[in-house]
N, C-alpha and C. Protein backbone atom coordinates (compact mmCIF):
# COMPACT_ATOMS: atom_id res chain seq x y z
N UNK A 1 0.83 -1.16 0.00
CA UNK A 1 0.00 0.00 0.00
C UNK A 1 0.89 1.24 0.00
N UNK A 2 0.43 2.11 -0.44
CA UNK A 2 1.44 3.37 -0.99
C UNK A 2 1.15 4.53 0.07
N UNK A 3 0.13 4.14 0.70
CA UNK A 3 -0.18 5.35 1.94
C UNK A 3 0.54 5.99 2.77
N UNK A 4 1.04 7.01 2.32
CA UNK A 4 2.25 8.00 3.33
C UNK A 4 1.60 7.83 4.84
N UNK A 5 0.89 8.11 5.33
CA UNK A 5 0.09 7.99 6.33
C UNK A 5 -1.07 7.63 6.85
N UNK A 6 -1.30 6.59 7.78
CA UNK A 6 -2.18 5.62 7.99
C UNK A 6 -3.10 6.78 8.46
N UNK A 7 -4.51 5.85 8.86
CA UNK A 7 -5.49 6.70 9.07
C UNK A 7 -5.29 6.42 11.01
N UNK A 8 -6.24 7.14 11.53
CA UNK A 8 -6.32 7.11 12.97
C UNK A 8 -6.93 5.95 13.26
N UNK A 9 -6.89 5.23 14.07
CA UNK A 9 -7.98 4.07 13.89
C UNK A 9 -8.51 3.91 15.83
N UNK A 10 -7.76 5.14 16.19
CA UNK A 10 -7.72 4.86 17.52
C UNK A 10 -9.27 6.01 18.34
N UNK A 11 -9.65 6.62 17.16
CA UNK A 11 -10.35 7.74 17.04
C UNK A 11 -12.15 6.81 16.42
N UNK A 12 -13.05 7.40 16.92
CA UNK A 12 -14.31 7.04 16.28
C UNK A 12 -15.43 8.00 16.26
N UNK A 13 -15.36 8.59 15.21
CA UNK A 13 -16.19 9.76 14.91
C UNK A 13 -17.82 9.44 14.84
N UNK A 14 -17.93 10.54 15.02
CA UNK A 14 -19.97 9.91 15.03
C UNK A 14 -20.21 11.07 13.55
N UNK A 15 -21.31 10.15 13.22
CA UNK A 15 -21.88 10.27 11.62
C UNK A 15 -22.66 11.71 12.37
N UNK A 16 -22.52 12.75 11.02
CA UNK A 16 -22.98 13.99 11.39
C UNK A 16 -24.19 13.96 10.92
N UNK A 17 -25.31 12.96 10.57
CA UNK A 17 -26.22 13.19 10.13
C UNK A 17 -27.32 12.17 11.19
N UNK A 18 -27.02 11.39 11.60
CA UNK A 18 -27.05 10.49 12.48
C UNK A 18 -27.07 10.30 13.93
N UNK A 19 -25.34 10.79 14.09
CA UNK A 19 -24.74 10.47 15.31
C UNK A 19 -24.43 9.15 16.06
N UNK A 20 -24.77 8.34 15.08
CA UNK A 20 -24.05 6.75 15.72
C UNK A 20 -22.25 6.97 15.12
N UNK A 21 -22.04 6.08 15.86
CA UNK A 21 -20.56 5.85 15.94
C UNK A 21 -20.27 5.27 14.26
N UNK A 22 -19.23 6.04 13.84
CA UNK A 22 -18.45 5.36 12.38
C UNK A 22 -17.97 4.33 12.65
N UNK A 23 -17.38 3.32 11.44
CA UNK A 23 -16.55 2.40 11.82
C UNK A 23 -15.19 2.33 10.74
N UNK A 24 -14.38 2.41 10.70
CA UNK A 24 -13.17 2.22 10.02
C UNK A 24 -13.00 1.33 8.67
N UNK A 25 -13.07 1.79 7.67
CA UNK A 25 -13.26 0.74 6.56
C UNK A 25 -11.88 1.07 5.69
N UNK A 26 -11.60 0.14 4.95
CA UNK A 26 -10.21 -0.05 3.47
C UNK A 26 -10.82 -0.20 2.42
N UNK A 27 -10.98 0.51 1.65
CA UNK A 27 -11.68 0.15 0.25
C UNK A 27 -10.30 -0.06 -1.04
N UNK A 28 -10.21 -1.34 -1.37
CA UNK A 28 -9.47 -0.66 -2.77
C UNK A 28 -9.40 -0.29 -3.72
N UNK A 29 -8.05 0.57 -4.13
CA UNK A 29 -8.60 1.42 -5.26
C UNK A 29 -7.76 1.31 -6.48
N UNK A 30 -6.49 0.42 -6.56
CA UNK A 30 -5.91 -0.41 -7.41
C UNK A 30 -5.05 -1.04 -6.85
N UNK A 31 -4.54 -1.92 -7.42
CA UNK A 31 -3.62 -3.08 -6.99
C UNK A 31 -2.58 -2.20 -6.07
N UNK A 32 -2.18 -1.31 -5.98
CA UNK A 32 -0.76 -0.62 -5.09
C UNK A 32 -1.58 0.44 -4.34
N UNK A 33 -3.15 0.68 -4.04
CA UNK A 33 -3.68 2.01 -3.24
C UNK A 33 -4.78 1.44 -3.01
N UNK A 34 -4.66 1.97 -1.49
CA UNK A 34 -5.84 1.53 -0.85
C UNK A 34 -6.24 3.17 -0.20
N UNK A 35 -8.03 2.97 -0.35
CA UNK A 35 -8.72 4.25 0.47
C UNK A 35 -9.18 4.23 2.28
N UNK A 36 -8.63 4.77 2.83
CA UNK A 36 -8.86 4.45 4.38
C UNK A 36 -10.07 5.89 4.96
N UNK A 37 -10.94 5.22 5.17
CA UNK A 37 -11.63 6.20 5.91
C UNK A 37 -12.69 5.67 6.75
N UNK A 38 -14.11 6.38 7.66
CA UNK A 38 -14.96 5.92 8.36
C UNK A 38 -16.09 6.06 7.77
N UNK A 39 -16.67 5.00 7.87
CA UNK A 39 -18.80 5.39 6.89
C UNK A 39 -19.71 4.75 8.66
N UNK A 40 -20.71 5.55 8.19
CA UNK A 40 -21.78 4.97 9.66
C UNK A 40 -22.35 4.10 9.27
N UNK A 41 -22.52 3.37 10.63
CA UNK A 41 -23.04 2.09 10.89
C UNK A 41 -24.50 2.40 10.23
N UNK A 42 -25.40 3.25 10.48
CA UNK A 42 -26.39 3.28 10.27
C UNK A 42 -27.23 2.12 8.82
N UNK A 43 -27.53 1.39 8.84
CA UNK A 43 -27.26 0.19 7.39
C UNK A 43 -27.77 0.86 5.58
N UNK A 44 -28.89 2.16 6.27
CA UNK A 44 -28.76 3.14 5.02
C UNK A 44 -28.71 4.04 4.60
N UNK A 45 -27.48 4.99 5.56
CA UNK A 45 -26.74 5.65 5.43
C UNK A 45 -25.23 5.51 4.76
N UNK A 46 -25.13 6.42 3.83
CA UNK A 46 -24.20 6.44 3.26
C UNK A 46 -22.94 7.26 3.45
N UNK A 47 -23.00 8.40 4.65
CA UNK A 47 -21.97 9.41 5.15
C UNK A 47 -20.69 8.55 5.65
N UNK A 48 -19.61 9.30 5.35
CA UNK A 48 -18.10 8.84 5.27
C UNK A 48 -17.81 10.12 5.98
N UNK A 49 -16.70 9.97 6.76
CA UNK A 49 -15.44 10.49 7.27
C UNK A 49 -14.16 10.48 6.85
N UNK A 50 -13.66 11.16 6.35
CA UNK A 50 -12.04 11.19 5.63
C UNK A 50 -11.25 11.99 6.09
N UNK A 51 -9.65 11.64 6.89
CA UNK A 51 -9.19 12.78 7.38
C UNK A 51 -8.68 13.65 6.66
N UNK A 52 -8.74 14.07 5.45
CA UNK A 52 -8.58 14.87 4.86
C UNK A 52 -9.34 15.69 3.97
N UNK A 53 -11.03 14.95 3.84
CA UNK A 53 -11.98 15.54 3.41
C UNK A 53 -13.75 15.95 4.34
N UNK A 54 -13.11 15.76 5.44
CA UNK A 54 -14.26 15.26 6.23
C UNK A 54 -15.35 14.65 5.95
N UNK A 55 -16.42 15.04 6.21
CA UNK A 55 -17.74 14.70 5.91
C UNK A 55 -18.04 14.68 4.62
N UNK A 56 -18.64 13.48 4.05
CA UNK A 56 -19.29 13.34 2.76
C UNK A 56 -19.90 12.28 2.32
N UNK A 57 -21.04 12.31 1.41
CA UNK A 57 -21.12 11.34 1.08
C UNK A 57 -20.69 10.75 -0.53
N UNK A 58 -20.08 9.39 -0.31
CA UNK A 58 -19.17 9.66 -2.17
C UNK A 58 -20.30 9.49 -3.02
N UNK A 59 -20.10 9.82 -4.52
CA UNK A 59 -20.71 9.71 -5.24
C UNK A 59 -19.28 8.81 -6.39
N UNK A 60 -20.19 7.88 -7.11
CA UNK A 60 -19.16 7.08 -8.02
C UNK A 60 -18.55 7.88 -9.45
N UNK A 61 -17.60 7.84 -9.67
CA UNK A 61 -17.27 8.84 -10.21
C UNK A 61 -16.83 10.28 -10.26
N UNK A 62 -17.17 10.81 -9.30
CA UNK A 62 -16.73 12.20 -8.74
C UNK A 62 -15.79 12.26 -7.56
N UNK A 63 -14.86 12.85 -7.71
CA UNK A 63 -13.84 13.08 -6.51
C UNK A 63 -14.66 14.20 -4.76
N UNK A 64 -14.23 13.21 -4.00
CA UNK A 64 -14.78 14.41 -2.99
C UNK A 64 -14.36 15.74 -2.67
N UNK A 65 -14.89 16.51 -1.98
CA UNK A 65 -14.87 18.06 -1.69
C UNK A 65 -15.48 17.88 -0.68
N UNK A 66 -14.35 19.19 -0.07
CA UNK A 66 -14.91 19.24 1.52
C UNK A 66 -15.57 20.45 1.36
N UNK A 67 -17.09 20.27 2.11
CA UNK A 67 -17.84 20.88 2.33
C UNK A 67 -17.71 22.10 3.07
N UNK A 68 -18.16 23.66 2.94
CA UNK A 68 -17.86 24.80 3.18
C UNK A 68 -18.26 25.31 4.72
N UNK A 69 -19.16 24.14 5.00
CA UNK A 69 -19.76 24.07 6.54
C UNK A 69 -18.34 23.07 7.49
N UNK A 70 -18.04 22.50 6.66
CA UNK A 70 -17.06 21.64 7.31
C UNK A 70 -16.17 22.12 8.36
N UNK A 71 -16.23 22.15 9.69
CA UNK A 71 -15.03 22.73 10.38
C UNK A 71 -13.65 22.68 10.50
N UNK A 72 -12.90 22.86 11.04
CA UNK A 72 -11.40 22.70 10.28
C UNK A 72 -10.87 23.12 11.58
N UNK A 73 -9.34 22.65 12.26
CA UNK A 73 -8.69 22.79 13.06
C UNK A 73 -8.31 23.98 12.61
N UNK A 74 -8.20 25.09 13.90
CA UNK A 74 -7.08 26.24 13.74
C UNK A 74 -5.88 25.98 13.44
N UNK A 75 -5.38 25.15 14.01
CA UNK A 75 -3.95 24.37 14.35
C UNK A 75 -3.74 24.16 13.19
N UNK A 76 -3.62 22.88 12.74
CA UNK A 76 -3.67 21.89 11.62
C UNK A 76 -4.13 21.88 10.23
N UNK A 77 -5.20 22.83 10.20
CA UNK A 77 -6.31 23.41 9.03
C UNK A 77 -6.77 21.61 8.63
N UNK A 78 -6.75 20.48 9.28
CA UNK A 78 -7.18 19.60 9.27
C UNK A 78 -9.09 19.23 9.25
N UNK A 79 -9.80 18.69 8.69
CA UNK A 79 -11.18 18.38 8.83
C UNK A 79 -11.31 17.53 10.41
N UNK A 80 -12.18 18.79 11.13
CA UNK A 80 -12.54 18.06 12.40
C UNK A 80 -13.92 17.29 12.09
N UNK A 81 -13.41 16.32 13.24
CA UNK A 81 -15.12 15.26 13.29
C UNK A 81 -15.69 15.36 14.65
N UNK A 82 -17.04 14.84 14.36
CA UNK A 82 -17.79 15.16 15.77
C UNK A 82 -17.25 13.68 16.46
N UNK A 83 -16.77 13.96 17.83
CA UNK A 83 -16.64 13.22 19.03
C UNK A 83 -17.79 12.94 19.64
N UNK A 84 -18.53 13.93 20.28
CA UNK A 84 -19.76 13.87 20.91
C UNK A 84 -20.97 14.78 20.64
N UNK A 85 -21.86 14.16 21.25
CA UNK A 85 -23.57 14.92 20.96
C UNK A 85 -23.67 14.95 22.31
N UNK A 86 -24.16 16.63 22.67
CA UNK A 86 -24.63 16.57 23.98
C UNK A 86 -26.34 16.78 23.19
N UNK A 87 -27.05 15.68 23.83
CA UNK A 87 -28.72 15.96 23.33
C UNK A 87 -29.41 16.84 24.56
N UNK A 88 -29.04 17.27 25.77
CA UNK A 88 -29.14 18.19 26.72
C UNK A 88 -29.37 19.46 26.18
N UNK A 89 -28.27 19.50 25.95
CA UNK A 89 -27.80 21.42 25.71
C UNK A 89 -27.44 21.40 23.96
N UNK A 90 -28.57 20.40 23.45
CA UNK A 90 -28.38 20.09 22.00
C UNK A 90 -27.19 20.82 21.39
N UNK A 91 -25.87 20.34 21.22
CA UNK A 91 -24.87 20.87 20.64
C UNK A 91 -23.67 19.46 20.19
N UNK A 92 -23.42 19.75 19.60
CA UNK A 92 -22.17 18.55 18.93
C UNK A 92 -20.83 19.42 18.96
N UNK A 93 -19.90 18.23 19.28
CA UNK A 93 -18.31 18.60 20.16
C UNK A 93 -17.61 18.05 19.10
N UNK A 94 -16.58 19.18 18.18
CA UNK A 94 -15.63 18.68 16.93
C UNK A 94 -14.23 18.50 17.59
N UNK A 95 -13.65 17.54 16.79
CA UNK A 95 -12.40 17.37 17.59
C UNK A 95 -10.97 17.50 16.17
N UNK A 96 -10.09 17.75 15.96
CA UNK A 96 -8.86 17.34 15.53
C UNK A 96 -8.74 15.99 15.21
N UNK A 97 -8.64 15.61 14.20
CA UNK A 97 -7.84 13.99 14.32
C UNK A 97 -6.20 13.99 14.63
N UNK A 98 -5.54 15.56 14.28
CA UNK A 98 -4.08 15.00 14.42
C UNK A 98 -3.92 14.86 16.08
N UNK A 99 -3.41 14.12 16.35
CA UNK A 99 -2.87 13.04 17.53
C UNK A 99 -2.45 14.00 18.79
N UNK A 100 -2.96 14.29 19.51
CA UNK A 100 -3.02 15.23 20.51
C UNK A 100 -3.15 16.38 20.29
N UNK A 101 -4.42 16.97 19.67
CA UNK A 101 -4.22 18.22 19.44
C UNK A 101 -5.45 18.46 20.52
N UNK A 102 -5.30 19.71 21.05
CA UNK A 102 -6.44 20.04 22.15
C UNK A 102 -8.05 20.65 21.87
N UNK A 103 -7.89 21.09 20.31
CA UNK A 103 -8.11 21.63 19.40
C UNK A 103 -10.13 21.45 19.52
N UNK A 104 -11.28 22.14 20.20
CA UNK A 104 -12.44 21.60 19.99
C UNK A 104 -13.07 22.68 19.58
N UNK A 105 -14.09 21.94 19.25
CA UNK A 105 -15.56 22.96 18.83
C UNK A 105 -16.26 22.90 19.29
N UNK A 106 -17.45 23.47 19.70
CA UNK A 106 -19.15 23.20 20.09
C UNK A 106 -19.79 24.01 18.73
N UNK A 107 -20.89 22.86 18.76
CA UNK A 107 -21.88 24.12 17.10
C UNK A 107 -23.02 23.56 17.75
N UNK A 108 -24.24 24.26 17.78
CA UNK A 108 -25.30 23.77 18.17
C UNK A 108 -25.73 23.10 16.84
């Protein structure tokens, strides 16, 4: 596999449309590249997590784009994912994927 850098796998983002927990998938994409990212459990839902494109859902044939709502680390300018849903104080908590960054959000 040709992947300069593995994905997080230690991390589990919740589906922004949803909020169940993602799960870590490898798709391949030719004999020497493989695609690493998270899609929700949800069984017909189709939203993906990519650390470099965040949120989306793919379409076959078209390359993804990160969405203009998409939040983004100050730090890192990395695509944050939601960690948690507070359903209380209805608001969702974005986090950094790079590897200790302190880096959060709240968005209602």
């Amino acid at each position: 596999m040709l992947n300069s850098q593995r994905m997080r796998t230690d991390i589990l983002p919740l589906c922004d449309q949803h909020y169940r927990t993602m799960e870590p998938v490898l798709a391949p994409y030719n004999a020497d590249y493989s695609i690493e990212f998270f899609r929700c459990t949800d069984k017909f839902c189709h939203r993906c997590f990519g650390e470099r494109v965040g949120y989306t859902t793919p379409k076959r044939g078209e390359a993804p784009t990160l969405a203009p709502n998409q939040p983004s680390c100050d730090r890192h300018g990395r695509p944050m994912f939601i960690i948690s849903l507070d359903r209380q104080r209805n608001h969702v908590t974005y986090a950094c994927p790079e590897p200790d960054c302190p880096e959060r959000l709240l968005r209602p």
